[in-house]
Structures are given as C-alpha cells and as structure tokens.
C-alpha atoms as a PDB file:
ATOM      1  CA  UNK A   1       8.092  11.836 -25.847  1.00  0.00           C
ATOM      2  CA  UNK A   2      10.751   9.392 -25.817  1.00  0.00           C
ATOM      3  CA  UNK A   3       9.042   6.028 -23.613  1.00  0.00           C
ATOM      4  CA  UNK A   4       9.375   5.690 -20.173  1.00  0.00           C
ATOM      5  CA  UNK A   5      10.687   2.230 -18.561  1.00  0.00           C
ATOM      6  CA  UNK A   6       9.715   1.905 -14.993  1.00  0.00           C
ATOM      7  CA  UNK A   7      10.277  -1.308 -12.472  1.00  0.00           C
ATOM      8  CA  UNK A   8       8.713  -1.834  -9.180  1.00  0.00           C
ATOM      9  CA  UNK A   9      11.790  -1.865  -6.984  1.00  0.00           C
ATOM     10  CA  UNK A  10      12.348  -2.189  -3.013  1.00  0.00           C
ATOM     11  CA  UNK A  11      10.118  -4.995  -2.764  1.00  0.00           C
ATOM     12  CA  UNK A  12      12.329  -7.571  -1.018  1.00  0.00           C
ATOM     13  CA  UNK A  13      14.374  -7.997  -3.635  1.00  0.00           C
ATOM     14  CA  UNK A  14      18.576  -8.592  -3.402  1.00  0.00           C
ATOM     15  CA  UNK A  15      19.970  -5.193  -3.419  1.00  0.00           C
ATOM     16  CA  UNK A  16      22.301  -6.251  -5.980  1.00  0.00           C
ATOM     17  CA  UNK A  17      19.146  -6.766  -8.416  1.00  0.00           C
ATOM     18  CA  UNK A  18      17.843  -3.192  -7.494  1.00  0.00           C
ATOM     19  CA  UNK A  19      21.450  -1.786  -8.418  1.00  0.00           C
ATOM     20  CA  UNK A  20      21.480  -3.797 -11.531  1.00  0.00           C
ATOM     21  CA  UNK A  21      17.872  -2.523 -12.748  1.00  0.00           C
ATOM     22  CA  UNK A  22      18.528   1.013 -11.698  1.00  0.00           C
ATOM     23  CA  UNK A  23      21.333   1.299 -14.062  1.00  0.00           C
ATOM     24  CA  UNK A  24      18.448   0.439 -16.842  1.00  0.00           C
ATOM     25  CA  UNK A  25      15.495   1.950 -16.316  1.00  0.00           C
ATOM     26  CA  UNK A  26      14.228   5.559 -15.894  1.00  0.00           C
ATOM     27  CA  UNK A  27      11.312   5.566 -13.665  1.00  0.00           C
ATOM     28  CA  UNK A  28      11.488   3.445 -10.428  1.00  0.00           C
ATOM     29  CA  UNK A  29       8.458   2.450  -8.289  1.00  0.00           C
ATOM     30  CA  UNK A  30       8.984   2.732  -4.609  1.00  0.00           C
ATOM     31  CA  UNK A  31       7.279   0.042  -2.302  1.00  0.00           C
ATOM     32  CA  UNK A  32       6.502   2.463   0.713  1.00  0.00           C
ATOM     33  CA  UNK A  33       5.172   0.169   3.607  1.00  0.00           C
ATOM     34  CA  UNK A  34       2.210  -2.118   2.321  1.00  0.00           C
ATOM     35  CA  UNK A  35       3.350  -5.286   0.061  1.00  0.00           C
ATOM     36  CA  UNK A  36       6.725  -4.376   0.571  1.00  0.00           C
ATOM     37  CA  UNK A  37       9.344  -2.019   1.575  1.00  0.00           C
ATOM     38  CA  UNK A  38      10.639  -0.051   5.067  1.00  0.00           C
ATOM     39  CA  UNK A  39      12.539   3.345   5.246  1.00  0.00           C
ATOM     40  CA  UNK A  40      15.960   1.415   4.958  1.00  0.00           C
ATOM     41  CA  UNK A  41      15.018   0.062   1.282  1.00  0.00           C
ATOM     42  CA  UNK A  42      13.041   3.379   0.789  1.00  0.00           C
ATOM     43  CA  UNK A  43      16.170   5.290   1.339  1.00  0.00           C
ATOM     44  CA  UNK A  44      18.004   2.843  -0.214  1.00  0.00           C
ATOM     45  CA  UNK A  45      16.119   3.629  -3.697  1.00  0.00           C
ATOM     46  CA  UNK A  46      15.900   7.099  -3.018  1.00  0.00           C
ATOM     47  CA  UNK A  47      19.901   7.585  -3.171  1.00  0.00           C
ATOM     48  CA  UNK A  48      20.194   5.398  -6.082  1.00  0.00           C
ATOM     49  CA  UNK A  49      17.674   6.925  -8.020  1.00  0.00           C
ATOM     50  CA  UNK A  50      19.331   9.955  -7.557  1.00  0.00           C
ATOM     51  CA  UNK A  51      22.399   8.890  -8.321  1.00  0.00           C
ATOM     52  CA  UNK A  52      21.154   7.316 -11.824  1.00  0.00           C
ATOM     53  CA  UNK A  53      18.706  10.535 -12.439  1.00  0.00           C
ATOM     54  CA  UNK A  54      15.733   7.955 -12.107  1.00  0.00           C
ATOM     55  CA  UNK A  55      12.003   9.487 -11.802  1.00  0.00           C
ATOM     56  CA  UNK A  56      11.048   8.029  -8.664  1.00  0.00           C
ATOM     57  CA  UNK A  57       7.685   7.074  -7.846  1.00  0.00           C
ATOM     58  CA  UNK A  58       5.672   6.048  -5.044  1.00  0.00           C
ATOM     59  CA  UNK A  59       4.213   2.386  -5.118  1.00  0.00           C
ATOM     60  CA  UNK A  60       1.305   1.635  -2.512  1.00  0.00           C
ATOM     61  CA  UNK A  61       0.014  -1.952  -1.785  1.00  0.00           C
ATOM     62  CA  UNK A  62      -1.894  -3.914   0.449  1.00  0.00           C
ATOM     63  CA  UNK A  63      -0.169  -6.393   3.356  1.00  0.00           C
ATOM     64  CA  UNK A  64      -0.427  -9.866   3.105  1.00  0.00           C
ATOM     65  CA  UNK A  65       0.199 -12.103  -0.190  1.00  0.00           C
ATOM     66  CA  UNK A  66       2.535  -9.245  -1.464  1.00  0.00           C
ATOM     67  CA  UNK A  67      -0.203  -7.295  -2.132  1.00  0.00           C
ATOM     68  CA  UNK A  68      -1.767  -9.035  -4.927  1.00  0.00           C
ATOM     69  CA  UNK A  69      -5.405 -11.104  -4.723  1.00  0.00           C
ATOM     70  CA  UNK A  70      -8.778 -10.510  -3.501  1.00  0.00           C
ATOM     71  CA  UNK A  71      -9.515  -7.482  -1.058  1.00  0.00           C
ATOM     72  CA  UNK A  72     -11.829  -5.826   0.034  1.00  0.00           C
ATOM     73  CA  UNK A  73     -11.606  -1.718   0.741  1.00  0.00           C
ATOM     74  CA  UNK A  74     -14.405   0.658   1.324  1.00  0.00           C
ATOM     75  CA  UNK A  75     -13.143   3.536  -0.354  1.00  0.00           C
ATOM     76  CA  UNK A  76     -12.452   5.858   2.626  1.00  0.00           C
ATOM     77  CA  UNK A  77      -9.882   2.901   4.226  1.00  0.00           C
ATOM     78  CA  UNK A  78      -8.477   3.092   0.461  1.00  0.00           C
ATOM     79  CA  UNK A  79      -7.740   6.336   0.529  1.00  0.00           C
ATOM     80  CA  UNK A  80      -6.068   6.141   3.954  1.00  0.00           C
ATOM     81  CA  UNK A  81      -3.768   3.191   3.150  1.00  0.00           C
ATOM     82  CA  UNK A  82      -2.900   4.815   0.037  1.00  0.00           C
ATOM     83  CA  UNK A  83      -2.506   8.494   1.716  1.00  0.00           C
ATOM     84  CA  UNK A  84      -0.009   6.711   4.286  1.00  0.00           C
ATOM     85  CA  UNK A  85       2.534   5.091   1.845  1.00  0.00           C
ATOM     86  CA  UNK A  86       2.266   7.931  -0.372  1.00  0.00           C
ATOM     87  CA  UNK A  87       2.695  10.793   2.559  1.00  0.00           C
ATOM     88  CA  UNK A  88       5.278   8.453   4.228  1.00  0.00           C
ATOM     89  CA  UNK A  89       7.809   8.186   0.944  1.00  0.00           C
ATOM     90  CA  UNK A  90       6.837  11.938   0.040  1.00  0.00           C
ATOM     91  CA  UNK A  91       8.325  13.045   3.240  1.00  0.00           C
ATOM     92  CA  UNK A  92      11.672  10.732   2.923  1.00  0.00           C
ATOM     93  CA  UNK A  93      12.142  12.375  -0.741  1.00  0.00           C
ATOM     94  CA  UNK A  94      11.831  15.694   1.122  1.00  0.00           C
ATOM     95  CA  UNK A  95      14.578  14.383   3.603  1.00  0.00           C
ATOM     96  CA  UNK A  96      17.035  13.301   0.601  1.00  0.00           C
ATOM     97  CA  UNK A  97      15.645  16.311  -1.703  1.00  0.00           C
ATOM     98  CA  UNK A  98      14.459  13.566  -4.399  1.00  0.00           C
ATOM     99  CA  UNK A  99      11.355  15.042  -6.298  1.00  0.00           C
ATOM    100  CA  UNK A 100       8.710  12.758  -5.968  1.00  0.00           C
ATOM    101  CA  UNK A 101       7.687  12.246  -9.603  1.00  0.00           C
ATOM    102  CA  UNK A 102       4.425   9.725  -9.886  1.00  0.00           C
ATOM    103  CA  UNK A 103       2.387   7.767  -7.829  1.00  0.00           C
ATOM    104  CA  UNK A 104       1.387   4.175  -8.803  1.00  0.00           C
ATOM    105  CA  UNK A 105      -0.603   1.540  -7.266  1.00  0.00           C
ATOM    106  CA  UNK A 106       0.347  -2.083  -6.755  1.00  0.00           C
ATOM    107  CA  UNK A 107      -1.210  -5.343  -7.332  1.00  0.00           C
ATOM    108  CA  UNK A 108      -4.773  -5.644  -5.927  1.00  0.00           C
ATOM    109  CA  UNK A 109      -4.993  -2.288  -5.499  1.00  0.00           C
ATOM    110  CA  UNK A 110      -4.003  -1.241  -9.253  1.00  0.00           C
ATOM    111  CA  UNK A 111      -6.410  -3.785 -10.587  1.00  0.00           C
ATOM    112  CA  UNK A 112      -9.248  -2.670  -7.981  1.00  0.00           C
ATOM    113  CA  UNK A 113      -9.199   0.790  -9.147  1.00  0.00           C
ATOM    114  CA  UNK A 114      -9.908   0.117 -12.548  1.00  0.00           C
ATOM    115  CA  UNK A 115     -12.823  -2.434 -11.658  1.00  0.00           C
ATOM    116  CA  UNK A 116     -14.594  -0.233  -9.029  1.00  0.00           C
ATOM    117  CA  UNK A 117     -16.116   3.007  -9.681  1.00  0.00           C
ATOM    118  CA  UNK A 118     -16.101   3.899  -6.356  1.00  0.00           C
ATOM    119  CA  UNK A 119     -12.444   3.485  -5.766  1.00  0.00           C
ATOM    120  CA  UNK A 120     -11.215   4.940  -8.743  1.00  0.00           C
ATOM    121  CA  UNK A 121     -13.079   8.654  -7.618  1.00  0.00           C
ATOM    122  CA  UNK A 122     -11.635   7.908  -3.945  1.00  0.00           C
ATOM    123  CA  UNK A 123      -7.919   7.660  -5.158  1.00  0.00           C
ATOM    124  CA  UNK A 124      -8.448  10.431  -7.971  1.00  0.00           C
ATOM    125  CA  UNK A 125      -9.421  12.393  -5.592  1.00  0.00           C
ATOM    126  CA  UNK A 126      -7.333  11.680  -3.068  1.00  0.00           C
ATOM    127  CA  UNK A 127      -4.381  12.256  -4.816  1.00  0.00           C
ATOM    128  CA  UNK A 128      -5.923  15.658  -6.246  1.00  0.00           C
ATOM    129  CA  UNK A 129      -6.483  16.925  -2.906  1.00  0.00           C
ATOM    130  CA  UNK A 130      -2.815  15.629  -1.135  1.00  0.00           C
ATOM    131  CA  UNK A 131      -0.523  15.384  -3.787  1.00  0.00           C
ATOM    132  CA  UNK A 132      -1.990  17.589  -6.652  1.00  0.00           C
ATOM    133  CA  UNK A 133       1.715  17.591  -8.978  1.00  0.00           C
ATOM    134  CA  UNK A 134       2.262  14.017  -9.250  1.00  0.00           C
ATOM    135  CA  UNK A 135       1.457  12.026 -12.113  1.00  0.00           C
ATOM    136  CA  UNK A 136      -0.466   9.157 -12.139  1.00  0.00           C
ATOM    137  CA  UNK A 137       0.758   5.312 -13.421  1.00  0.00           C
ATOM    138  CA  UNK A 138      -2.054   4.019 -14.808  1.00  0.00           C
ATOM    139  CA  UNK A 139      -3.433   0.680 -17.164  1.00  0.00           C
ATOM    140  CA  UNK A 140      -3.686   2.271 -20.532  1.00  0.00           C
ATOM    141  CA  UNK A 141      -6.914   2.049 -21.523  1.00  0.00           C
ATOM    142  CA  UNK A 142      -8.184   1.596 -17.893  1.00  0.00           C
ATOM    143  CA  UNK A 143     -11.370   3.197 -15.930  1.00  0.00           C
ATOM    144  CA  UNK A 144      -8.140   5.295 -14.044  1.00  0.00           C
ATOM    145  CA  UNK A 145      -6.361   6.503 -17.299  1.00  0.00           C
ATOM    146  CA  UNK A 146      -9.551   7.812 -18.830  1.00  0.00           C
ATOM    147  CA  UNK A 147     -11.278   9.596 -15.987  1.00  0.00           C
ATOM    148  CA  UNK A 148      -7.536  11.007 -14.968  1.00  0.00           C
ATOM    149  CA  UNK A 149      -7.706  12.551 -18.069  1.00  0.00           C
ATOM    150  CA  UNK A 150     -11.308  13.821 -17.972  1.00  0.00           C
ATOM    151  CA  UNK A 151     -10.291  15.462 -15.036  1.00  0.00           C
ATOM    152  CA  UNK A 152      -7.326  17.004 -16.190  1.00  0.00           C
ATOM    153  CA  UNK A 153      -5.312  15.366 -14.186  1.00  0.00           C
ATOM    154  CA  UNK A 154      -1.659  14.238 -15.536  1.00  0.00           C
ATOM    155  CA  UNK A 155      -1.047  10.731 -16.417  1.00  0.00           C
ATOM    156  CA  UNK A 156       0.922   8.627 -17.966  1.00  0.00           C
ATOM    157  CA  UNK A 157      -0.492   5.307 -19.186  1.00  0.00           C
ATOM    158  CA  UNK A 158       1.462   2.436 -18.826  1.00  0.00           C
ATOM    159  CA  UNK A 159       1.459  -1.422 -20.656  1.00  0.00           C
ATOM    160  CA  UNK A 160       3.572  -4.134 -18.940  1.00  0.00           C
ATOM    161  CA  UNK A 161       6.501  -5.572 -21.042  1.00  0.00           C
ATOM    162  CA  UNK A 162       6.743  -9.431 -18.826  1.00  0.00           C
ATOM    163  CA  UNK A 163       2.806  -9.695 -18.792  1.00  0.00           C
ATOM    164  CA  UNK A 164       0.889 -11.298 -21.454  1.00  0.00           C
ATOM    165  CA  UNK A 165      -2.901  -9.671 -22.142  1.00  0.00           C
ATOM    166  CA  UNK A 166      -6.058 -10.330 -23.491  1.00  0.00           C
ATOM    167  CA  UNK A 167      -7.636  -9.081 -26.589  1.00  0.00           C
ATOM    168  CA  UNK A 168      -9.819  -6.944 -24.612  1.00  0.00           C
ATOM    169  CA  UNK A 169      -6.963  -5.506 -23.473  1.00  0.00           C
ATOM    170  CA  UNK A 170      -6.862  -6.374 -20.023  1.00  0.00           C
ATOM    171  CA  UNK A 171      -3.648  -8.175 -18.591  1.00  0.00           C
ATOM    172  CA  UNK A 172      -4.015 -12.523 -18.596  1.00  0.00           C
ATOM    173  CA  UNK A 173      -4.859 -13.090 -14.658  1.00  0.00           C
ATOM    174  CA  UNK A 174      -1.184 -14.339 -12.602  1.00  0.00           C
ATOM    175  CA  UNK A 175      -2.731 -17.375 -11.921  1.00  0.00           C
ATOM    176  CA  UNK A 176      -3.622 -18.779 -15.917  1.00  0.00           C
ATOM    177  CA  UNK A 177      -0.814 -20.085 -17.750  1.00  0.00           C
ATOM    178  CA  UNK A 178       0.963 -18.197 -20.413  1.00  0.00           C
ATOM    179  CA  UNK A 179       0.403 -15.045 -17.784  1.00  0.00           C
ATOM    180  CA  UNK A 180       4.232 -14.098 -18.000  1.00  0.00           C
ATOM    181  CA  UNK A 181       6.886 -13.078 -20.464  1.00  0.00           C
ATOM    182  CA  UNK A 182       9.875 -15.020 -19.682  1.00  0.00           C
ATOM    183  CA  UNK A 183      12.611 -14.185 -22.092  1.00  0.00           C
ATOM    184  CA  UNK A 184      14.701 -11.193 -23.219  1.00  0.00           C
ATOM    185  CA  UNK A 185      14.217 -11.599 -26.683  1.00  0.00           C
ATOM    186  CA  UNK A 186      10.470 -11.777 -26.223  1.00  0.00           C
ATOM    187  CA  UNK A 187      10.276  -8.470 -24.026  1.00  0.00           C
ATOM    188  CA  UNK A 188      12.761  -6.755 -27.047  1.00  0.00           C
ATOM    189  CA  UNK A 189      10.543  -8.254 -30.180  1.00  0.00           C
ATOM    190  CA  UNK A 190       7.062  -6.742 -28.176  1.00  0.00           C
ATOM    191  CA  UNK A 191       9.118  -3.449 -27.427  1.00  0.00           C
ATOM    192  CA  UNK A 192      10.221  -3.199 -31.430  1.00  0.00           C
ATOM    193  CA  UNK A 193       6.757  -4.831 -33.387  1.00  0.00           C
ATOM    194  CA  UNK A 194       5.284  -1.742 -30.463  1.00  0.00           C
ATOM    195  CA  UNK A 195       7.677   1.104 -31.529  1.00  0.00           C
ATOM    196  CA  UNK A 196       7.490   0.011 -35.402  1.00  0.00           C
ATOM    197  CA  UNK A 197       3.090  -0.356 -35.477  1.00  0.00           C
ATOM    198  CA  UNK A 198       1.632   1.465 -32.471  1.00  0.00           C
ATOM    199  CA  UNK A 199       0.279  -2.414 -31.618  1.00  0.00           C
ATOM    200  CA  UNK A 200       0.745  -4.330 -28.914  1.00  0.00           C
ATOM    201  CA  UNK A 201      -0.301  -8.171 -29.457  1.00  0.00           C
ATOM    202  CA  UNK A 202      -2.661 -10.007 -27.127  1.00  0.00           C
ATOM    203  CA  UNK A 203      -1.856 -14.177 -26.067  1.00  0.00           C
ATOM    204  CA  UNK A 204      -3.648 -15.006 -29.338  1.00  0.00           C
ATOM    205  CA  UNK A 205      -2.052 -12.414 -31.985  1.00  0.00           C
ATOM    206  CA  UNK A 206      -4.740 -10.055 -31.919  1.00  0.00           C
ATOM    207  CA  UNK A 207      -3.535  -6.537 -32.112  1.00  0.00           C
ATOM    208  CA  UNK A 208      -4.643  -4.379 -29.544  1.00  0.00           C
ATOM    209  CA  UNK A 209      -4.963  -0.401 -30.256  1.00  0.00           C
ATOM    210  CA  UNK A 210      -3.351   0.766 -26.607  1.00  0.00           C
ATOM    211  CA  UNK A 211      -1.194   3.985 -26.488  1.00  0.00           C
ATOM    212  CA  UNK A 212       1.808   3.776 -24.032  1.00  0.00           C
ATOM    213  CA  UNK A 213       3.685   6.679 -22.720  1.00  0.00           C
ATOM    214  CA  UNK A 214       5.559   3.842 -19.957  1.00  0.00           C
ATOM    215  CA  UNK A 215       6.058   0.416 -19.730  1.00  0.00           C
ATOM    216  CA  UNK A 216       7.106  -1.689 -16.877  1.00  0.00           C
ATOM    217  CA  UNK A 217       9.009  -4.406 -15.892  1.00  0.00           C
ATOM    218  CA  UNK A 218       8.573  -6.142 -12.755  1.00  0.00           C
ATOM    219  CA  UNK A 219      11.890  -6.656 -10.387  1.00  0.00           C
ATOM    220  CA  UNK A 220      10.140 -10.357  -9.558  1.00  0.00           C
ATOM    221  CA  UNK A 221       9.594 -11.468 -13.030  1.00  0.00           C
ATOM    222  CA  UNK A 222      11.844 -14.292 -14.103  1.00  0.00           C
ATOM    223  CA  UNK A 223      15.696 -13.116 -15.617  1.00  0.00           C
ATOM    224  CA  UNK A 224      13.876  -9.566 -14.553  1.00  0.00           C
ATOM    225  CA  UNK A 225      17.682  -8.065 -14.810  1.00  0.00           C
ATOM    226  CA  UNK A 226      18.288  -9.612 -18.553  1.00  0.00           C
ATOM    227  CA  UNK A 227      15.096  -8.671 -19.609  1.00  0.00           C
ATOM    228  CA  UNK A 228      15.130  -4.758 -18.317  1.00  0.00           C
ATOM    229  CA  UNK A 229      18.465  -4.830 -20.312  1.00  0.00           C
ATOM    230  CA  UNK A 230      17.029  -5.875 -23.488  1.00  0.00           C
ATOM    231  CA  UNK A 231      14.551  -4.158 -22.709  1.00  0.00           C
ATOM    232  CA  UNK A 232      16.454  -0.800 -22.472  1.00  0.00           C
ATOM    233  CA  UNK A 233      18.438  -1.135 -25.181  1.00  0.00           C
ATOM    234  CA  UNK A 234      15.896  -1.220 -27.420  1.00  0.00           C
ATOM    235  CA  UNK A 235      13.918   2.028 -26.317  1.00  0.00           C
ATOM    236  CA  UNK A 236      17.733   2.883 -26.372  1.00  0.00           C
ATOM    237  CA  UNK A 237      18.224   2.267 -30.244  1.00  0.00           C
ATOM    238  CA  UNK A 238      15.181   3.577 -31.013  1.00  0.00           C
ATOM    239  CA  UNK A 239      15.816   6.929 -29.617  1.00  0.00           C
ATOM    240  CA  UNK A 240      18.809   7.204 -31.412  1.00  0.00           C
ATOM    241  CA  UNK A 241      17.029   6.218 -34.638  1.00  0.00           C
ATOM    242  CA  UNK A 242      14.125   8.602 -34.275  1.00  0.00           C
ATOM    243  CA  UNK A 243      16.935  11.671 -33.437  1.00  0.00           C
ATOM    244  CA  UNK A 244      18.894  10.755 -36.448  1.00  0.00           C
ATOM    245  CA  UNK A 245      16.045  10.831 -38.840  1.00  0.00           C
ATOM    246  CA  UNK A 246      14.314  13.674 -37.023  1.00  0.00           C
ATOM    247  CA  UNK A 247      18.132  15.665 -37.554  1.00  0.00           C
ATOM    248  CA  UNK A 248      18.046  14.391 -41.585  1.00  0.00           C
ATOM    249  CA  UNK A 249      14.789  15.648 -42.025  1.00  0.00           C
ATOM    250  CA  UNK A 250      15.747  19.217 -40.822  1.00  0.00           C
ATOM    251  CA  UNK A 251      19.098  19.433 -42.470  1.00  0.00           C
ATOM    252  CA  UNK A 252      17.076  18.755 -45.818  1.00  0.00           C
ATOM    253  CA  UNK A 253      14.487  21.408 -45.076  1.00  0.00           C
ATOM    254  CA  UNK A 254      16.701  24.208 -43.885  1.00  0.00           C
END
C-alpha cells in the first residue's frame, strides 16, 4: 500500500493554506465542531476534497485551548462528544455525496484514548456500533491501534512527520523543546531514512520499530504548506521508484 499523507484541515486556518495543502495530501482531517470548525469550513473541505479526490475524514476535539491539554471525560460524555462531530460531518458528506472515509481524534482526545482503558473501549465501541465502515486514525503502536486490530476493526496507524518522539515511541509532549519539526528538508530526510529502513528515529537517534500505513502533517505546524510539499514529493518519488522496479522485476520473470 502506497503511504497515506493526511493534514488536519478546517481548523481556523486561511483558506488559502487549506487550498494549498489539499493540492498535496491524500487524506484530509475534518474539524467538525469541537477545537475547531463550523458547517461553512466543513463544507468548505468537503468540496475541495472532492475536487482533489482526497479521503476525507472526520476529526473530533474538545472546546477550549484548541482542543489540546488536560481533560477530563467519563467515557459515556466521550462517546457523546465524539458521536456529535462524527454524526454531524457524516450527515454533511451525505448532503455533498463525499464518502466519509476515517474517523480520527484530535489533541487531548487522541492522546486520552491511548492512556485510558476505559476510553479507548468507549470510542471502539462507539464507532463499531454508529459508524461500523470507517477506519480508524490511530498512534501506531498505541493502546487504540492494537485493540482496533484485536477486534477486527480496520485501521490505519499513523506517525506524525512535524512531531519529534521519544524512544519509547510516544510523541515529545508540545510543551518540551525540540517537540516540533520545523523544516522541509527535515520532514523529507525522516520520510526517505523511513521508506529506505522501516525506522523512524526518536529526539536522540534511537531507532524506533513503528509500522506506518499514514503520516500526518499538521495545517498549524510552522512552513506547514512547504513542508506537506516536500513532504509529498517524496512519498511521490518513491512510488514511482517502487512501480518501476516492481515493472523490471516482472518483465525479467515473464
């Protein structure tokens, strides 16, 4: 499977910058009412998407602080907040006749998830029960990924091209220094050291074992735009690499 760029988009920003990373990525993330977003910018992103042949995905968060920091959710007003976004931007793609592809939590509520049993079996099974054909965007290697999987349910597990992680895997908290990848060239050396090992290197060099079948970008990162374009064209380059050797090696066989 060739891998999947997504980008949170319709979270405030210019809607210049969420024409500009359309045109780059293939999977877009959109905010449906919590951190971010209103049925003009979900519309909005629903006809570009579209337009560009973008998965489109559903991306619930939690008012206040744009959805990232502490909270605190039993799981049954989890699974409400989350059923509302997710309902509410299922029923606009019905509207425009945009398949709603994946659904995939923001912020707080992404990092809750995989911290709290209890809330990873309340969205799991909330999105079994509502939305039973939609993928899940999940940490790879997270408490979501794993049991998603041990349930049979279909997801896609995801590593973040602007963050920086730990060797354990986990992504450097926002708030400690050296939390963000800043450049182009930095996001297109990860992508290539990724495509060419399998490894993905924590702050401190160690290579970490994760298995990515996406990999996002954030629309608020810094040079977000330059970076999903470098970005892009090396998944780009690499696809055309892999078909060229994949057509070689079947020419010689035949």
């Amino acid at each position: 499977m060739k891998l999947d760029l997504n980008c949170d988009l319709g979270e405030g920003e210019t809607w210049q910058k969420t024409r500009a990373l359309m045109r780059m990525v293939t999977s877009a993330n959109v905010a449906c009412g919590g951190h971010a977003g209103d049925v003009a910018s979900m519309e909005g992103c629903l006809q570009l998407a579209s337009a560009r042949g973008v998965r489109v995905g559903a991306h619930p968060g939690a008012a206040g602080n744009f959805g990232r920091g502490d909270l605190t959710l039993q799981p049954g007003e989890f699974q409400l907040l989350v059923l509302h976004q997710v309902g509410a931007l299922h029923r606009l793609c019905q509207k425009h006749r945009v398949r709603l592809h994946h659904v995939k939590l923001h912020g707080t509520l992404y990092h809750a998830t995989d911290a709290d049993v209890g809330l990873a079996e309340a969205y799991l099974d909330l999105i079994r029960t509502c939305f039973p054909g939609l993928r899940l965007y999940a940490r790879a290697g997270g408490r979501v990924a794993i049991r998603a999987r041990q349930l049979g349910m279909r997801v896609w597990e995801e590593g973040f091209v602007d963050r920086h992680y730990e060797p354990d895997g986990t992504l450097v908290p926002r708030g400690k220094p050296g939390a963000l990848v800043r450049t182009s060239s930095a996001v297109a050396k990860r992508l290539r050291e990724y495509l060419k090992t399998g490894r993905w290197c924590a702050r401190d060099g160690t290579p970490i074992g994760l298995r990515f079948q996406t990999v996002c970008l954030h629309s608020d990162s810094p040079n977000a735009v330059a970076m999903a374009a470098a970005a892009a064209q090396c998944l780009q380059r690499h696809s055309r690499v892999h078909h060229a050797a994949v057509s070689a090696t079947s020419q010689t066989g035949s």
